[in-house]
PDB file of N, CA and C in Angstrom:
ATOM      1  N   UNK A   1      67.514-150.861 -93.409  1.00  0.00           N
ATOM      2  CA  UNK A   1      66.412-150.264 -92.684  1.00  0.00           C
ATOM      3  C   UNK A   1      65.732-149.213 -93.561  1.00  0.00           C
ATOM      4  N   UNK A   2      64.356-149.327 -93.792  1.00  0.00           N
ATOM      5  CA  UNK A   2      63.880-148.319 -94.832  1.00  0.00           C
ATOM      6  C   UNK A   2      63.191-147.261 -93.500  1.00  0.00           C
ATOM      7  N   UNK A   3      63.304-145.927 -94.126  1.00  0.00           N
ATOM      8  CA  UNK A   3      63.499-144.581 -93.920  1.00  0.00           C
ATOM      9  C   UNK A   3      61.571-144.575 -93.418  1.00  0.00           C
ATOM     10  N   UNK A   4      60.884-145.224 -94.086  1.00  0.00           N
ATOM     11  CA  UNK A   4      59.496-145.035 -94.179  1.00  0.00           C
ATOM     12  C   UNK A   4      59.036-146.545 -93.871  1.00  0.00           C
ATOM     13  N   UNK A   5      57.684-146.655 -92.992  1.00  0.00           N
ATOM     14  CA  UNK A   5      57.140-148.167 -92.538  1.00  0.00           C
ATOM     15  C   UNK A   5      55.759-147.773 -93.352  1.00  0.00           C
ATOM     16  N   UNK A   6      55.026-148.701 -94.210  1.00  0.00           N
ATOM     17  CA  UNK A   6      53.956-148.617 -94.487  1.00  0.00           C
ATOM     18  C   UNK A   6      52.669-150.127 -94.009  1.00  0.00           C
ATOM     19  N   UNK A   7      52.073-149.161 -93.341  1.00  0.00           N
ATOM     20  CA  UNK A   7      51.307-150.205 -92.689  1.00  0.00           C
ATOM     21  C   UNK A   7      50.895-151.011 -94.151  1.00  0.00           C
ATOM     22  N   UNK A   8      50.897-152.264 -94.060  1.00  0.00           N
ATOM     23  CA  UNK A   8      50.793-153.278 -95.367  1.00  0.00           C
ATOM     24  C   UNK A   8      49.285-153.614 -95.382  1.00  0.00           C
ATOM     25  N   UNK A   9      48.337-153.780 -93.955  1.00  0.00           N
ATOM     26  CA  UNK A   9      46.833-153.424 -94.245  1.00  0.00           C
ATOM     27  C   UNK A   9      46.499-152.443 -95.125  1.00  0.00           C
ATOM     28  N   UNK A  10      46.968-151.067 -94.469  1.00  0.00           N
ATOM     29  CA  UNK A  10      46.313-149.977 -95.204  1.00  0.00           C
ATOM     30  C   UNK A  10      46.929-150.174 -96.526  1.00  0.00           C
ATOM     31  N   UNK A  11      47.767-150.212 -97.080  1.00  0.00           N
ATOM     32  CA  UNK A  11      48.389-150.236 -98.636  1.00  0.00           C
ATOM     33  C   UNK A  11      47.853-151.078 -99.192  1.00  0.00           C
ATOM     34  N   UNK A  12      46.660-152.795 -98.604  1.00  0.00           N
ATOM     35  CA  UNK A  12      45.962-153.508 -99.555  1.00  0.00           C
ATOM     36  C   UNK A  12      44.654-152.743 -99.749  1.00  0.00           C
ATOM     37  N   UNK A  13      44.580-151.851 -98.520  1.00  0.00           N
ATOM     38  CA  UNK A  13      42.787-151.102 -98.995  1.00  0.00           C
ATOM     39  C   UNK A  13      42.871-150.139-100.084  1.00  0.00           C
ATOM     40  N   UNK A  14      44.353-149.124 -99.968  1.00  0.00           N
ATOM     41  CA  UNK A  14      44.112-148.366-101.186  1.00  0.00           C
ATOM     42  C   UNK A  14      44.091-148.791-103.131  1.00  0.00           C
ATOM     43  N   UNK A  15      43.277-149.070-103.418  1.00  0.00           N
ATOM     44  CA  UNK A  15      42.837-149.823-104.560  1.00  0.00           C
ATOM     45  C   UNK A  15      43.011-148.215-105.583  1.00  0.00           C
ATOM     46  N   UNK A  16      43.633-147.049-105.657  1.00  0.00           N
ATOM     47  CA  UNK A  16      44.056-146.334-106.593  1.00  0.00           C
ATOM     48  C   UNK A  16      45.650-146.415-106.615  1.00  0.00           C
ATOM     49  N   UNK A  17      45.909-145.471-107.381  1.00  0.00           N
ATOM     50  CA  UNK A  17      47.322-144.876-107.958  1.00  0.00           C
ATOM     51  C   UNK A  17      47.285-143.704-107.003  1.00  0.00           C
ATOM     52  N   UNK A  18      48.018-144.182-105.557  1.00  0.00           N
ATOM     53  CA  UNK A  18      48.078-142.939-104.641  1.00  0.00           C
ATOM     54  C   UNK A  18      49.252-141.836-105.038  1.00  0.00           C
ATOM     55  N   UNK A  19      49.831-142.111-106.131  1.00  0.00           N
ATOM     56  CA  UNK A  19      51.144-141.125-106.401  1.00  0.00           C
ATOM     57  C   UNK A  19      50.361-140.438-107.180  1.00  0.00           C
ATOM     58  N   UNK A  20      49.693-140.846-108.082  1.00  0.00           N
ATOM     59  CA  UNK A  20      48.728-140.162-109.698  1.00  0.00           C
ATOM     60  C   UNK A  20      47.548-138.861-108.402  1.00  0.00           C
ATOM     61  N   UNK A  21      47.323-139.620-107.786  1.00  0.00           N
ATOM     62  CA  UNK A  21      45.801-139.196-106.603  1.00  0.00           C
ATOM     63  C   UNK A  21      46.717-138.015-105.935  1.00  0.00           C
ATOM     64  N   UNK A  22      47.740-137.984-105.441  1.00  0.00           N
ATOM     65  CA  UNK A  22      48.000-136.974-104.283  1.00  0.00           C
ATOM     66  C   UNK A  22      48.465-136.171-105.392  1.00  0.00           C
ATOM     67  N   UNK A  23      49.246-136.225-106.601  1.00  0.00           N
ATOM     68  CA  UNK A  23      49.647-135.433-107.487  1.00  0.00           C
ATOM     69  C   UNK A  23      48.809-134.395-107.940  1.00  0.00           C
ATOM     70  N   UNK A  24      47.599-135.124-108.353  1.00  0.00           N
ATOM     71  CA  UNK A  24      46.379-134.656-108.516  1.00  0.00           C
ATOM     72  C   UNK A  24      45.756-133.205-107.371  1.00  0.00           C
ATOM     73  N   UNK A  25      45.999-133.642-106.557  1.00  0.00           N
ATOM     74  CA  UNK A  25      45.372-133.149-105.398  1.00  0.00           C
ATOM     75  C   UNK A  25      46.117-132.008-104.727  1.00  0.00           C
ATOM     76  N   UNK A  26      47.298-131.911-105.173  1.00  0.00           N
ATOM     77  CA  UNK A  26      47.960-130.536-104.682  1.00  0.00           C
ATOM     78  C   UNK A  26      47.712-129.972-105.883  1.00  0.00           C
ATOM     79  N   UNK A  27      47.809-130.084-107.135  1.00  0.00           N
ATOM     80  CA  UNK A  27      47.733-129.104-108.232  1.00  0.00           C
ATOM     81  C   UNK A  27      46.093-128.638-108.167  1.00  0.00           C
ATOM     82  N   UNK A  28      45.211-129.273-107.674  1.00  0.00           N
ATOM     83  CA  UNK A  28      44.027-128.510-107.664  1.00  0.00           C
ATOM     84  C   UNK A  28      43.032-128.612-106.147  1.00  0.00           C
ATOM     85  N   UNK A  29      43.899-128.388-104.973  1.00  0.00           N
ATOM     86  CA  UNK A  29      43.526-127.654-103.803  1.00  0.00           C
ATOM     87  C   UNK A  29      43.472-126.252-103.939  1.00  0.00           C
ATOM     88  N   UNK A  30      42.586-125.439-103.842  1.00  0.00           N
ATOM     89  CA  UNK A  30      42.620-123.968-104.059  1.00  0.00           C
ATOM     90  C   UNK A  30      43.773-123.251-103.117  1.00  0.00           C
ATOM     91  N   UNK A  31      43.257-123.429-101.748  1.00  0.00           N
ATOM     92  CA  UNK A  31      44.423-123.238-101.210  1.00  0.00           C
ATOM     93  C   UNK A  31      46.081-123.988-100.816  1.00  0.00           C
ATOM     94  N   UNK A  32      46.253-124.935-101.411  1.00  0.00           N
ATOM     95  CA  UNK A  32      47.241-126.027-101.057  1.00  0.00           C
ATOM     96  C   UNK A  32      47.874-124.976-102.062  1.00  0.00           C
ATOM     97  N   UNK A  33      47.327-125.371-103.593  1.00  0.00           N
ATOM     98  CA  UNK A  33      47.959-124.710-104.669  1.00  0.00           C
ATOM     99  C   UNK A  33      48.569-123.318-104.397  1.00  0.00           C
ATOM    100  N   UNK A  34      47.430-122.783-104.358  1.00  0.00           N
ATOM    101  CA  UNK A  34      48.214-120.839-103.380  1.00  0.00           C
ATOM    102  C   UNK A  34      49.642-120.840-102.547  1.00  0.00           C
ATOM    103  N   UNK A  35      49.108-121.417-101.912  1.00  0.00           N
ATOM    104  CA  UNK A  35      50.123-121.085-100.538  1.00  0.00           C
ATOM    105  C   UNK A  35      51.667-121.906-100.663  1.00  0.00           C
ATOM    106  N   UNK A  36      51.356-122.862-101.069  1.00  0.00           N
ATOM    107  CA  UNK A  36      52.846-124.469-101.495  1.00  0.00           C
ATOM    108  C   UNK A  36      53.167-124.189-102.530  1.00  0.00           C
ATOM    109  N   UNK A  37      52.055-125.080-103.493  1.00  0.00           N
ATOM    110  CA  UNK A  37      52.724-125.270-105.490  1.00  0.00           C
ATOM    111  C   UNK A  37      52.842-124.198-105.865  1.00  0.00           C
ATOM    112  N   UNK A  38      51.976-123.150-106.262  1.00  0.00           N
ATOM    113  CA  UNK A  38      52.177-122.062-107.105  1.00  0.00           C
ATOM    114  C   UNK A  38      53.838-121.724-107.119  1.00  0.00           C
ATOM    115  N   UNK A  39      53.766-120.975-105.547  1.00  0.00           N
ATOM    116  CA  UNK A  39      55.218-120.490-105.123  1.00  0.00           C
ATOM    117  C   UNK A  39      56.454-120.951-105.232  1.00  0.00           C
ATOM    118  N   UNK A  40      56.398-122.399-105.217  1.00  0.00           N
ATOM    119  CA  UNK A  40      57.620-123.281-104.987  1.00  0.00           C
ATOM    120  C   UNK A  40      57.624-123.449-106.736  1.00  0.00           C
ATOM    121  N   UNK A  41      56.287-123.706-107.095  1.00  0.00           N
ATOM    122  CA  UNK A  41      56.996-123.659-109.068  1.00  0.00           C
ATOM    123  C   UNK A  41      57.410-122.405-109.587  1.00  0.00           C
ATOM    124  N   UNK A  42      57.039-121.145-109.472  1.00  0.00           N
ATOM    125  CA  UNK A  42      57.521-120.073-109.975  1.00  0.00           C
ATOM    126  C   UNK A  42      58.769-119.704-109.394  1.00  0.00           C
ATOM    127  N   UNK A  43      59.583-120.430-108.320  1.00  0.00           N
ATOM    128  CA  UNK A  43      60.495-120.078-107.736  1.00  0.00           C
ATOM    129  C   UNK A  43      61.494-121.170-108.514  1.00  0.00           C
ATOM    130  N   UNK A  44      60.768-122.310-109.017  1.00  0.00           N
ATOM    131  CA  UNK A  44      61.889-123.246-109.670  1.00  0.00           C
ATOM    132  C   UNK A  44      61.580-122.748-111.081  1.00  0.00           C
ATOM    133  N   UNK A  45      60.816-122.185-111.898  1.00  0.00           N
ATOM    134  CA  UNK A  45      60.878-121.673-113.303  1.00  0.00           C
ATOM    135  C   UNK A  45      62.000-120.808-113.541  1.00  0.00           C
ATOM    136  N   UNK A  46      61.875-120.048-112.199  1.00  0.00           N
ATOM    137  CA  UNK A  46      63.074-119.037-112.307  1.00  0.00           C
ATOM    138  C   UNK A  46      64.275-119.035-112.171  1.00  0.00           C
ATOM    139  N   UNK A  47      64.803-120.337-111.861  1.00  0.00           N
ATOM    140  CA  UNK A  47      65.584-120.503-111.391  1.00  0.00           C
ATOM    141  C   UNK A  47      66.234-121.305-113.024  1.00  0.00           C
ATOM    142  N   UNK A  48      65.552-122.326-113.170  1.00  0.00           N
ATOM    143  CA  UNK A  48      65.597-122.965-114.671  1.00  0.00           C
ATOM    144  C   UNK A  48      66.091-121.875-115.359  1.00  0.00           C
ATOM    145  N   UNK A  49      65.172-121.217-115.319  1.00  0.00           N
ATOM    146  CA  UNK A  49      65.196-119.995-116.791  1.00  0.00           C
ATOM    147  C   UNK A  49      66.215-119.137-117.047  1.00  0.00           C
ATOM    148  N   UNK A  50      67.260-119.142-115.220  1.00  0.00           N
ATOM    149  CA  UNK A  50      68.235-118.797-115.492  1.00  0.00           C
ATOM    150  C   UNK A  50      69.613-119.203-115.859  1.00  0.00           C
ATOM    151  N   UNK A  51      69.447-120.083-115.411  1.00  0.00           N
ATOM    152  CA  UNK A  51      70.573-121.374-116.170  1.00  0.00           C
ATOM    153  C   UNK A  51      71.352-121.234-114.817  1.00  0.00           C
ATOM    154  N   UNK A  52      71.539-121.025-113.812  1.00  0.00           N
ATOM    155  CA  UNK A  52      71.758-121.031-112.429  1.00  0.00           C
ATOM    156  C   UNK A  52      71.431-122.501-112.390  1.00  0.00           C
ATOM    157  N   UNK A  53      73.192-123.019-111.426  1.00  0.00           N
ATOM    158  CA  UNK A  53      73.047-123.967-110.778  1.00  0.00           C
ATOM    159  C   UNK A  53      72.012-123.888-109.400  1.00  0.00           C
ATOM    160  N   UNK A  54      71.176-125.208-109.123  1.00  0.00           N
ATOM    161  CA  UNK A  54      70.244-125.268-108.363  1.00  0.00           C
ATOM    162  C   UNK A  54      70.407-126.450-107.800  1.00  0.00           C
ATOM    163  N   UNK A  55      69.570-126.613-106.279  1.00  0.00           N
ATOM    164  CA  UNK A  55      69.260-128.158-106.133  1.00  0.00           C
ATOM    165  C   UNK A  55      67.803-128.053-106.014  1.00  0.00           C
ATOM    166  N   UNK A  56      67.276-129.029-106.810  1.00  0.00           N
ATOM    167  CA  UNK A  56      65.399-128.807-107.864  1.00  0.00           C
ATOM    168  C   UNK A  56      64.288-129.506-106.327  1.00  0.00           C
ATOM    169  N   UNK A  57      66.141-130.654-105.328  1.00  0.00           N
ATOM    170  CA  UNK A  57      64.970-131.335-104.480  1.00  0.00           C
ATOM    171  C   UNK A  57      64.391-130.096-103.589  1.00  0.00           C
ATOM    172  N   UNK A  58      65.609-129.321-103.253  1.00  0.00           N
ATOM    173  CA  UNK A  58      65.139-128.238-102.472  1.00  0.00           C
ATOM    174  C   UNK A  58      64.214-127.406-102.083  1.00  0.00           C
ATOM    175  N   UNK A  59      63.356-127.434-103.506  1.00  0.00           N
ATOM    176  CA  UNK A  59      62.693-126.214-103.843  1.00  0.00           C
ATOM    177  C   UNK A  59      61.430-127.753-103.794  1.00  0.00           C
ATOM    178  N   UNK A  60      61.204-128.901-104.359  1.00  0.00           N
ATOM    179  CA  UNK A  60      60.112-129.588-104.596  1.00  0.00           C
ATOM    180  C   UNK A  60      59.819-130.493-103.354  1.00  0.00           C
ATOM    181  N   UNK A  61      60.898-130.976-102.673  1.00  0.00           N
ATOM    182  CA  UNK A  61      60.684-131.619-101.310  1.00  0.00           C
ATOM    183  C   UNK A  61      59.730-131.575-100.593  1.00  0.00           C
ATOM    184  N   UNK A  62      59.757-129.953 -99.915  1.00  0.00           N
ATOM    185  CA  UNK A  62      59.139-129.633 -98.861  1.00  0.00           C
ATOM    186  C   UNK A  62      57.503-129.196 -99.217  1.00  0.00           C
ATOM    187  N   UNK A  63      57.752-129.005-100.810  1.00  0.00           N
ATOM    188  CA  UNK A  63      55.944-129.180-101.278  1.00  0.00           C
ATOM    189  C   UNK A  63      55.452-130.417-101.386  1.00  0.00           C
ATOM    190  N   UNK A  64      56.530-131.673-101.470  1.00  0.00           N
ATOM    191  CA  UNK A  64      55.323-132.643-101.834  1.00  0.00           C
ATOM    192  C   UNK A  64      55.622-133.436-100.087  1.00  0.00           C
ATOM    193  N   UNK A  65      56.555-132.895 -99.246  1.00  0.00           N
ATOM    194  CA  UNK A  65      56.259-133.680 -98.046  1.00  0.00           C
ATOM    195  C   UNK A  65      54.748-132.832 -97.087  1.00  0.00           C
ATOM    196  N   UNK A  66      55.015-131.339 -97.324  1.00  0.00           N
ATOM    197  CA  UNK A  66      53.503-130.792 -97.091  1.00  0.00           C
ATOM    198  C   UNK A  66      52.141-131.646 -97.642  1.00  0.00           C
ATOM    199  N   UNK A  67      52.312-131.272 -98.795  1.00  0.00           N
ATOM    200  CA  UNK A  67      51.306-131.826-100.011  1.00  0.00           C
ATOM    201  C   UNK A  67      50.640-133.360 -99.285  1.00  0.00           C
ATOM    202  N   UNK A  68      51.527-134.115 -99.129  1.00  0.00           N
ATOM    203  CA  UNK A  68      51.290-135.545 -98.855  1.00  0.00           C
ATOM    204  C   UNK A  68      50.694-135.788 -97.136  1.00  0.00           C
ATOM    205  N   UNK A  69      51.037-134.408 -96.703  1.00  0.00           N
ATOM    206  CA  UNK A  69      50.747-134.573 -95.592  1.00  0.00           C
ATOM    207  C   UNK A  69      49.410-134.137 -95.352  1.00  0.00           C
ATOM    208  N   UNK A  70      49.037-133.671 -95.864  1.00  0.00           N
ATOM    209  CA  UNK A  70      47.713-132.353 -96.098  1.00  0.00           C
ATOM    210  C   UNK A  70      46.689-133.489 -96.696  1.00  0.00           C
ATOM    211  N   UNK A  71      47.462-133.988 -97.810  1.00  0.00           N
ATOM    212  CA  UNK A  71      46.280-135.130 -98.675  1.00  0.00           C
ATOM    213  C   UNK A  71      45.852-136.487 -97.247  1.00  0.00           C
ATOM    214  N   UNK A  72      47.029-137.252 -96.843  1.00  0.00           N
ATOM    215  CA  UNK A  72      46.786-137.981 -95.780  1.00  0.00           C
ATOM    216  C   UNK A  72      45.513-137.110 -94.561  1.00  0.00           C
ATOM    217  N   UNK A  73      45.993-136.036 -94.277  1.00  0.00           N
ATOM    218  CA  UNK A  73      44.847-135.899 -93.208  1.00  0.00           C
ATOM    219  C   UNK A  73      43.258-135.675 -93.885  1.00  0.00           C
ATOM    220  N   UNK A  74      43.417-134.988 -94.572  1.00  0.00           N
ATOM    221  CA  UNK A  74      42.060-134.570 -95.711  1.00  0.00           C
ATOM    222  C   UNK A  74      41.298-135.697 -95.274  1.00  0.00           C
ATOM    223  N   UNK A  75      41.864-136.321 -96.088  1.00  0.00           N
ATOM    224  CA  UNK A  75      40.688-138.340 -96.418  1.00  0.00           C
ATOM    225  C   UNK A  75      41.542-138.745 -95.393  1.00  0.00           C
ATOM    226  N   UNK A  76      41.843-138.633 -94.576  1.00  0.00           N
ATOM    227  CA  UNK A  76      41.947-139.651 -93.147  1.00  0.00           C
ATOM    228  C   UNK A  76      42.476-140.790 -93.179  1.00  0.00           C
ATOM    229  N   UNK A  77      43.344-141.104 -94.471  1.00  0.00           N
ATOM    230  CA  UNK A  77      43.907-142.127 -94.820  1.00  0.00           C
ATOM    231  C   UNK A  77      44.463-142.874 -93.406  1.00  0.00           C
ATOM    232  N   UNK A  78      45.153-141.763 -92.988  1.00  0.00           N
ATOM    233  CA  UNK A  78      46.110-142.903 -91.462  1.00  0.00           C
ATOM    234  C   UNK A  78      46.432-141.690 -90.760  1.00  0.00           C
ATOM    235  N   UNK A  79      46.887-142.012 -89.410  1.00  0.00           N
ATOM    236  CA  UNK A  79      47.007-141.209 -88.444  1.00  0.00           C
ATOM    237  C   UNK A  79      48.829-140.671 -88.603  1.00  0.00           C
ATOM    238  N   UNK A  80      49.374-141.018 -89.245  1.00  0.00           N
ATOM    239  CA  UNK A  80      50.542-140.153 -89.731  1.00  0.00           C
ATOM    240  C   UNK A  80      50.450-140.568 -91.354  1.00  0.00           C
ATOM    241  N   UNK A  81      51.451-139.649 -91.770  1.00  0.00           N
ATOM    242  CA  UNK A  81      51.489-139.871 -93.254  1.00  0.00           C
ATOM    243  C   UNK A  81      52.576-141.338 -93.509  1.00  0.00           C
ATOM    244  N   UNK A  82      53.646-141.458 -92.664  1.00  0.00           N
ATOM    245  CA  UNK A  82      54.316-142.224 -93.006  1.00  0.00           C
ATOM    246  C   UNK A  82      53.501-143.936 -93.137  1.00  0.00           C
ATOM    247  N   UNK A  83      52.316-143.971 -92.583  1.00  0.00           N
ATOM    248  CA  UNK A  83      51.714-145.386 -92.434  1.00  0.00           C
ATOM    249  C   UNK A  83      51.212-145.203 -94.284  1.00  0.00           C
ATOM    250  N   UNK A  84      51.326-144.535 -94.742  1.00  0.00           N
ATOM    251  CA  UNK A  84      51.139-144.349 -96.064  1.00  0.00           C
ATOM    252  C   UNK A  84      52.032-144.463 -97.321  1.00  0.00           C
ATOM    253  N   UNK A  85      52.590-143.118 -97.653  1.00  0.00           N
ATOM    254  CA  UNK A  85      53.682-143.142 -98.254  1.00  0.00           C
ATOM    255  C   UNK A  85      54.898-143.393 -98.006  1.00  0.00           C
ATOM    256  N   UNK A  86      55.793-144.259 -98.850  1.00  0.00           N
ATOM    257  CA  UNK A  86      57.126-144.359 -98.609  1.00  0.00           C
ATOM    258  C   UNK A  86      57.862-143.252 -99.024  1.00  0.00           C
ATOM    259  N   UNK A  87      59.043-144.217 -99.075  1.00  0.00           N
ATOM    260  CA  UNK A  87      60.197-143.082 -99.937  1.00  0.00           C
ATOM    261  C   UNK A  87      60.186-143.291-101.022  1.00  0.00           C
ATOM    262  N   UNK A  88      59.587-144.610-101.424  1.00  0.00           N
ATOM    263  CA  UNK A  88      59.693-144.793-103.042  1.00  0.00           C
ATOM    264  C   UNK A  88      58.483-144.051-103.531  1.00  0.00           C
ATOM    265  N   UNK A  89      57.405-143.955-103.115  1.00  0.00           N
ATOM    266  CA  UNK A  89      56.077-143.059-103.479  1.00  0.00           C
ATOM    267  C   UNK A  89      56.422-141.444-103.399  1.00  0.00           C
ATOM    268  N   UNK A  90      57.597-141.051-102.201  1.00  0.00           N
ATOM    269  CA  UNK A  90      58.020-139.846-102.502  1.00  0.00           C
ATOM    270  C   UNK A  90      58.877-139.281-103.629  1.00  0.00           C
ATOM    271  N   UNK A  91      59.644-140.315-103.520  1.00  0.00           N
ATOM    272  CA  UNK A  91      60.443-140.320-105.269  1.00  0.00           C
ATOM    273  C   UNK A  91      59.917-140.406-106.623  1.00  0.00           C
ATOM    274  N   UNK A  92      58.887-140.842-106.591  1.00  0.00           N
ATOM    275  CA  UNK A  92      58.022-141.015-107.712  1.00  0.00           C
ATOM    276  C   UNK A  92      57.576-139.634-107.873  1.00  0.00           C
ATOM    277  N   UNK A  93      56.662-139.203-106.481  1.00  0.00           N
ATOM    278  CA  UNK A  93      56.117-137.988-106.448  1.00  0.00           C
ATOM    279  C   UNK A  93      57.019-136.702-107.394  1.00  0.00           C
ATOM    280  N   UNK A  94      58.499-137.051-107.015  1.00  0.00           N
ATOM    281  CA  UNK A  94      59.176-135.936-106.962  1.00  0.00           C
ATOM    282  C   UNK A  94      59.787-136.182-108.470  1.00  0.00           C
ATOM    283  N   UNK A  95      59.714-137.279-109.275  1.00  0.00           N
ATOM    284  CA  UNK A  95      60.338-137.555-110.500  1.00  0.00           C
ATOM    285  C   UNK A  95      58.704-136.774-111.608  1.00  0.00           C
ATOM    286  N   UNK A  96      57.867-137.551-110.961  1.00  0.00           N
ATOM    287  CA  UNK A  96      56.431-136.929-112.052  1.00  0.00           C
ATOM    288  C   UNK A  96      56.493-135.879-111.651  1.00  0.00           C
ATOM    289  N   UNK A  97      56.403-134.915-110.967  1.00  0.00           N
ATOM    290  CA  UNK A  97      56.179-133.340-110.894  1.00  0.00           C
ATOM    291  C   UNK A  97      57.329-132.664-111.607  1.00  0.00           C
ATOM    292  N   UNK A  98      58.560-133.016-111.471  1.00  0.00           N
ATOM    293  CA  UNK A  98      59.693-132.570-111.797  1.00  0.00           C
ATOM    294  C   UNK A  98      59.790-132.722-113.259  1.00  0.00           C
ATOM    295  N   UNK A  99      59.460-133.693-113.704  1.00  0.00           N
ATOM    296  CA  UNK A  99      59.129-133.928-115.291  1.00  0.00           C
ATOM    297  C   UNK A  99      58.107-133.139-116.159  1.00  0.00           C
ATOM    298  N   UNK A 100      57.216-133.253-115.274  1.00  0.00           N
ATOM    299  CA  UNK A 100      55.828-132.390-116.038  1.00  0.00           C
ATOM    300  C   UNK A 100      56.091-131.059-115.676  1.00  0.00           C
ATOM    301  N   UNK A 101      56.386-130.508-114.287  1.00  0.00           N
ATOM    302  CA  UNK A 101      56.403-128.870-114.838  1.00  0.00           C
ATOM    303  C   UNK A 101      57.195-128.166-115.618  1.00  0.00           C
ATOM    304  N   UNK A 102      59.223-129.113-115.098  1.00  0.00           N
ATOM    305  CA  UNK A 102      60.524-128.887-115.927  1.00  0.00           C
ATOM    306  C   UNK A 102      59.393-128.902-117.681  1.00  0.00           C
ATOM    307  N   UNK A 103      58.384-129.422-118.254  1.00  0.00           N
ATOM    308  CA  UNK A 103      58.243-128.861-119.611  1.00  0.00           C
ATOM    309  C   UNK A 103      56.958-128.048-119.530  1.00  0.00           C
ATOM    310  N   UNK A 104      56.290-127.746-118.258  1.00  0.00           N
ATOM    311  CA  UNK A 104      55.466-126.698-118.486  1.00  0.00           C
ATOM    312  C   UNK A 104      55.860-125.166-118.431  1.00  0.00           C
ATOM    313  N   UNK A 105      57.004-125.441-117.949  1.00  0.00           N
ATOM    314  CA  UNK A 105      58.115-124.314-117.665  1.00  0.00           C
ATOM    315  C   UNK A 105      58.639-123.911-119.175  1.00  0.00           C
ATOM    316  N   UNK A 106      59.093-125.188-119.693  1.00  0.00           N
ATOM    317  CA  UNK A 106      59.418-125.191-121.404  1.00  0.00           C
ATOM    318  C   UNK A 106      59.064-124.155-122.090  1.00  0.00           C
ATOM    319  N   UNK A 107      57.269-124.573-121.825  1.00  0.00           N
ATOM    320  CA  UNK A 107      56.179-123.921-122.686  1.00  0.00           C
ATOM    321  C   UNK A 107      55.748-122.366-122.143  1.00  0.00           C
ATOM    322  N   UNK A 108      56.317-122.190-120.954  1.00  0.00           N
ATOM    323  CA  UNK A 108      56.158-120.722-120.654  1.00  0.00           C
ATOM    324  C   UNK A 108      55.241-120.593-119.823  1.00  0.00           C
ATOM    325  N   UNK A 109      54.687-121.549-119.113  1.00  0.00           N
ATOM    326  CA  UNK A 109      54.125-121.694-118.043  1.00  0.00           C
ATOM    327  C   UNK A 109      55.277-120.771-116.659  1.00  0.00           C
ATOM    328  N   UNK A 110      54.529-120.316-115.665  1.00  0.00           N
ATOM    329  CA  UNK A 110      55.158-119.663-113.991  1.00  0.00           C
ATOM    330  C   UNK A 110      55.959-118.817-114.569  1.00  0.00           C
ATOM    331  N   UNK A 111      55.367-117.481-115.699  1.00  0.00           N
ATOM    332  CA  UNK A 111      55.582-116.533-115.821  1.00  0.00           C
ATOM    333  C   UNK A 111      55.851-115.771-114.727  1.00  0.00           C
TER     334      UNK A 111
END
């Protein structure tokens, strides 16, 4: 039994890269970014930086299940988010963000 149902109409209309698109779209919401990403990355830089055991879903979860939820209503994609994204689109979500900031963090990025 999968965790997430995606209506299979709506998933032939979206003709982008909805993981690349919503990724997109929380890192440059003015306020999405403020209030979710900013906070939740400077809270995982710091955490990195200290060499402190962590759990990374903890801290990135609940931004990209916001995030995804925020992007779905925006553009009106569907009347819940789940007719949208799965779990495999959330995992993705959570492997590309986790990859790209874990080295923007590298570089000294969420001072």
């Amino acid at each position: 039994m999968k965790l997430f149902e995606v209506d299979q109409e709506l998933s032939k209309k979206i003709n982008f890269d909805l993981v690349e698109d919503a990724m997109i779209w929380m890192r440059n919401e003015p306020m999405f970014y403020r209030r979710v990403y900013y906070p939740a990355m400077t809270e995982f830089a710091d955490k990195l930086r200290s060499g402190q055991e962590f759990n990374v879903k903890e801290i990135l979860m609940p931004v990209i299940n916001k995030g995804i939820t925020a992007y779905t209503s925006k553009y009106k994609l569907a009347p819940q988010t789940d007719d949208v994204f799965t779990e495999e689109h959330r995992n993705e979500l959570f492997d590309k963000i986790y990859k790209e900031e874990a080295e923007q963090i590298q570089k000294g990025e969420y001072q």
